[in-house]
Protein backbone atom coordinates (compact mmCIF):
# COMPACT_ATOMS: atom_id res chain seq x y z
CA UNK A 1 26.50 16.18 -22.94
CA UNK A 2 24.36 13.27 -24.53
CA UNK A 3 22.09 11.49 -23.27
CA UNK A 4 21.66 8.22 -25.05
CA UNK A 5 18.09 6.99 -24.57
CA UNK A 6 17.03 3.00 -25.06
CA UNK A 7 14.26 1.23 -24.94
CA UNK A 8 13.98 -2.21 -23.34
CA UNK A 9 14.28 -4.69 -25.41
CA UNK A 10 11.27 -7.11 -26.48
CA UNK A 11 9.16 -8.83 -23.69
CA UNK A 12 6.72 -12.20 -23.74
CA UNK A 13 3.99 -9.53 -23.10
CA UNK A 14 4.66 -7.51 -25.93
CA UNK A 15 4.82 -10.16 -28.01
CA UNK A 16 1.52 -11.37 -26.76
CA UNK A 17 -0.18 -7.55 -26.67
CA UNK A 18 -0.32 -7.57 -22.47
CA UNK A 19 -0.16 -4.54 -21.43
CA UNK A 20 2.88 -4.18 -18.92
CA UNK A 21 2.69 -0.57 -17.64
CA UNK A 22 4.33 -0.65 -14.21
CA UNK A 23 4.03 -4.65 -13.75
CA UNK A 24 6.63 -6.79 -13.80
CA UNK A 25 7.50 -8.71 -17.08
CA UNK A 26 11.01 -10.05 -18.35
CA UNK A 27 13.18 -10.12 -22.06
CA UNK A 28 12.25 -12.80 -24.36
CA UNK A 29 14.63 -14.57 -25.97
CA UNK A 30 14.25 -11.73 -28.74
CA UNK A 31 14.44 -9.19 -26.24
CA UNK A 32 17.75 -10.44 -24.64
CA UNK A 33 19.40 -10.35 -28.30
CA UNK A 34 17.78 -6.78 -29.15
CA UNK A 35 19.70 -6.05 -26.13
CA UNK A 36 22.84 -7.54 -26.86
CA UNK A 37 22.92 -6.48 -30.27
CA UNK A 38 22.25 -2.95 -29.08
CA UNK A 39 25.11 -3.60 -26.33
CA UNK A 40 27.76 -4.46 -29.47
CA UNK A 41 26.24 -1.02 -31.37
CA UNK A 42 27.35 1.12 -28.46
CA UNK A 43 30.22 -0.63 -27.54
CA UNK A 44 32.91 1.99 -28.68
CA UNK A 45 31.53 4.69 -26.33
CA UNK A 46 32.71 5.36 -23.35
CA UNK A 47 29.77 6.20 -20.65
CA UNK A 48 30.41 8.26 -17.98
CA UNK A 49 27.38 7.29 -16.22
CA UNK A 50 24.50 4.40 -16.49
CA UNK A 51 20.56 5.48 -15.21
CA UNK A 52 17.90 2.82 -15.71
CA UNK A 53 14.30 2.49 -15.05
CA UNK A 54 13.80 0.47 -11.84
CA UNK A 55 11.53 -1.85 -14.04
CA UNK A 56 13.17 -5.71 -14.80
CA UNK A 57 12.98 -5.35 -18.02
CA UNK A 58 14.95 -2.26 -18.10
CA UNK A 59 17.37 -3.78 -15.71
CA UNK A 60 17.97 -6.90 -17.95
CA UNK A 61 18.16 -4.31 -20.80
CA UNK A 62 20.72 -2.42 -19.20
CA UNK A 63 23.00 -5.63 -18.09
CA UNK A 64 23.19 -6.62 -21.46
CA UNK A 65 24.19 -3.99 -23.21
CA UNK A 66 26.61 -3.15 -20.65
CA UNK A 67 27.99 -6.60 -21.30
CA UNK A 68 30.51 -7.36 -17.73
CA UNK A 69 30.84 -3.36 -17.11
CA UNK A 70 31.67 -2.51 -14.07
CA UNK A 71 30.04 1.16 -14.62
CA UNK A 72 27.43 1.69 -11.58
CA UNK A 73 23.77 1.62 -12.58
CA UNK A 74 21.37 4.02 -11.16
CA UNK A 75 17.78 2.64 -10.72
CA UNK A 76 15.37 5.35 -10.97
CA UNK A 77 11.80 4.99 -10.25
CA UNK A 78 10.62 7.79 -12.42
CA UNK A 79 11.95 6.14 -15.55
CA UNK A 80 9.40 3.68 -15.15
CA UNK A 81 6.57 3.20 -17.96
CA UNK A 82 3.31 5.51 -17.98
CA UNK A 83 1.02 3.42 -15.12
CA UNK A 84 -2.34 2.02 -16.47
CA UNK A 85 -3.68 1.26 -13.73
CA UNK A 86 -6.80 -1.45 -13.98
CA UNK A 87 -5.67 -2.39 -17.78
CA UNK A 88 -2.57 -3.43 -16.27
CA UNK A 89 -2.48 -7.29 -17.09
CA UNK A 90 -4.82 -7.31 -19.57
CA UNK A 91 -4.69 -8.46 -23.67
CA UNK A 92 -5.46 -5.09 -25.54
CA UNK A 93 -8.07 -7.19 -27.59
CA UNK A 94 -9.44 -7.54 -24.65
CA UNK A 95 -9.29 -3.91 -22.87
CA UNK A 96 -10.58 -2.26 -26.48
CA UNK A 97 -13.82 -4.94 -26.21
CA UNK A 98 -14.84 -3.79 -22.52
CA UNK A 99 -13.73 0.22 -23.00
CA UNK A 100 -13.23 1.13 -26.59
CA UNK A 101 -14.12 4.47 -26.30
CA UNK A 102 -11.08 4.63 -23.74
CA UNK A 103 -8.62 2.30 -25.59
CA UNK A 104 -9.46 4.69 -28.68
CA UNK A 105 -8.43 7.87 -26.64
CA UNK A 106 -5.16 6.68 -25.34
CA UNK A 107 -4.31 5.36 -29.03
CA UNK A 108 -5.18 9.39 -29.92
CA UNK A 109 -2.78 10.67 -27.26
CA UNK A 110 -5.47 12.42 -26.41
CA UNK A 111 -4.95 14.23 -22.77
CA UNK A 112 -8.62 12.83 -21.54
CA UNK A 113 -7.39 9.92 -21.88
CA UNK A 114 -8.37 8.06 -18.05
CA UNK A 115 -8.30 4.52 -16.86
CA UNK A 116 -9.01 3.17 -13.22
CA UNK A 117 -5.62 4.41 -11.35
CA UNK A 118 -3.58 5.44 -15.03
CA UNK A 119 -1.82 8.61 -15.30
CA UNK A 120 -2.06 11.12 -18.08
CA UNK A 121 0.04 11.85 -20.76
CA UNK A 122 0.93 15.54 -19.35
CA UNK A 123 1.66 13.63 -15.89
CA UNK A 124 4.08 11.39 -17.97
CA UNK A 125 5.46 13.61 -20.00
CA UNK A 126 6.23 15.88 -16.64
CA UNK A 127 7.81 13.03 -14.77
CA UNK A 128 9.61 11.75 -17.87
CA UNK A 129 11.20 15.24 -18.38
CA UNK A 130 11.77 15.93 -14.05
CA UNK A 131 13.86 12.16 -14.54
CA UNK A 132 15.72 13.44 -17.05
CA UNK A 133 16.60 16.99 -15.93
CA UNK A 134 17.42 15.03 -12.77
CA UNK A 135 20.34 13.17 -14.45
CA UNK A 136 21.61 16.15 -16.28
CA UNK A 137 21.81 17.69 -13.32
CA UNK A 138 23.84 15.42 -11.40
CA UNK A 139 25.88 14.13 -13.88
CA UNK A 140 26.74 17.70 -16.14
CA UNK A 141 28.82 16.60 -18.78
CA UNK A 142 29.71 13.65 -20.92
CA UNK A 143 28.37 10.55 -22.71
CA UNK A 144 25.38 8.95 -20.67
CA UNK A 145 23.34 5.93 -20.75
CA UNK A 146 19.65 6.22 -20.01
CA UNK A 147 17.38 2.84 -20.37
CA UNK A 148 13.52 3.22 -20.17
CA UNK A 149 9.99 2.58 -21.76
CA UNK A 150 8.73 3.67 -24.94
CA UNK A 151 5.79 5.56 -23.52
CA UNK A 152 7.30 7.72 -21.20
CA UNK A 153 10.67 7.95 -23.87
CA UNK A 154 8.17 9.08 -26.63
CA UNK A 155 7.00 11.89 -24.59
CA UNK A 156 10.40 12.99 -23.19
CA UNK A 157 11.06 13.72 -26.83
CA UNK A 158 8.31 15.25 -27.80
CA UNK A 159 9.01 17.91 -25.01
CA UNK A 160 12.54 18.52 -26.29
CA UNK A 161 11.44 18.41 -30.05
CA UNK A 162 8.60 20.80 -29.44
CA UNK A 163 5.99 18.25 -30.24
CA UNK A 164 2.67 18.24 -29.06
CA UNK A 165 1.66 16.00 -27.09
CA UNK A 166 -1.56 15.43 -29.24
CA UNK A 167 0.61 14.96 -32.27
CA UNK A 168 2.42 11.72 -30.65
CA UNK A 169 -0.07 9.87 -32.02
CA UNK A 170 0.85 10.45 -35.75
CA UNK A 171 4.17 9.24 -34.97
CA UNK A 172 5.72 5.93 -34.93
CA UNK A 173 6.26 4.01 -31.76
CA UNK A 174 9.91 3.56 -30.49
CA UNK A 175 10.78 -0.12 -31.49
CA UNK A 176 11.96 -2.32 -28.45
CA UNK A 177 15.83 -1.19 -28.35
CA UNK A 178 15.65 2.02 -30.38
CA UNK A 179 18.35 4.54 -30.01
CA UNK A 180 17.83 8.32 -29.39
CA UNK A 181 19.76 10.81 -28.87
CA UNK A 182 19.26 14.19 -26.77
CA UNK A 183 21.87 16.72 -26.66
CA UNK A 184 22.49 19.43 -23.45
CA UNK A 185 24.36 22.31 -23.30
CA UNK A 186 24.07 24.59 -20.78
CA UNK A 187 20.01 25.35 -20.80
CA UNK A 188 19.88 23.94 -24.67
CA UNK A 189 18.36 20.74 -25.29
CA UNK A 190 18.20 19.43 -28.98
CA UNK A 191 16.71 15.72 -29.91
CA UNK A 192 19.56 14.64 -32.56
CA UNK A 193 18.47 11.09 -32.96
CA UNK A 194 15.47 9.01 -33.07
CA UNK A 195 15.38 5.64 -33.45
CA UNK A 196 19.03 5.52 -34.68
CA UNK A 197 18.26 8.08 -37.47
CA UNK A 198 19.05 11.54 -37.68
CA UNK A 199 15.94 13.89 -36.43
CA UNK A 200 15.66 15.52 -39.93
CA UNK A 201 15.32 11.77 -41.49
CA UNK A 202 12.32 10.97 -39.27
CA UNK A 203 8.85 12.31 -39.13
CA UNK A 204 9.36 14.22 -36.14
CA UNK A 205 11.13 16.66 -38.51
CA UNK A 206 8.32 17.81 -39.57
């Protein structure tokens, strides 16, 4: 089986640096041709089976690159992005003025790392991996879609690379429609692809 792991394409608040989290925020005009573009990219394989974050921007993600499919997409709560509770809305200018000894502990990946009503990076990373093992699990074999954040996506690989979480930091984010690549056999789960590069290309190798 692979799972084929995207991120949503480019919204007005990441443009702008407002941090999304679990609120609401749609595809730019950038965004929407990230996702097209991504859409065309993938467009000889067959999926066997769509899952999505529950998020809109996910959604609109996942409608675009499926381009008219008439595959069924599977909204799943727990592929929504790491919750930040109180920043939530917020410029990051403006969160690292009021709480930069906070801002500068999330940037670290550090597990301390608390905001008013955020999770954790463990608590992400362990929902992130329970969503996944959830679709493997119902779906069992074959080529399969899976459209999500680039928090929570981040951490999901780290887990299957054997990256520590407190090493995330030292590695790039996933840009807005990046293309990874998990594979799962049986009990074996290998990262094969990170941001549309073989794993031994990309810092995570080492």
């Amino acid at each position: 089986m692979l799972l084929h792991l995207i991120r949503h394409g480019q919204t007005s608040w990441n443009a702008e640096q407002r941090i999304q989290g679990r609120m609401e925020s749609e595809l730019d005009d950038t965004g929407r041709q990230q996702a097209i573009e991504r859409g065309a990219a993938l467009q000889s394989i067959e999926f066997d089976a769509v899952y999505s974050s529950s998020s809109i921007r996910a959604r609109q993600t996942t409608e675009l690159i499926l381009n008219g499919s008439r595959l069924q997409i599977h909204y799943r709560d727990n592929l929504r992005e790491m919750s930040l509770g109180e920043w939530e809305g917020q410029l990051w200018p403006d969160v690292l003025r009021k709480d930069p000894e906070a801002v500068a502990r999330f940037r670290a990946a550090e597990d301390e790392f608390s905001a008013p009503g955020a999770e954790t990076f463990s608590e992400l990373q362990a929902r992130g991996v329970a969503a996944i093992e959830s679709v493997i699990a119902e779906t069992g074999e074959g080529e399969i879609l899976v459209v999500s954040h680039g928090a929570i996506l981040k951490r999901i690989l780290a887990k299957y690379s054997h990256t520590k979480l407190s090493k995330c930091s030292e590695l790039p984010s996933l840009p807005n429609c990046s293309h990874c690549i998990i594979q799962a056999n049986g009990a074996s789960r290998q990262v094969v692809q990170i941001d549309n590069l073989p794993i031994a290309e990309t810092p995570w190798a080492s």
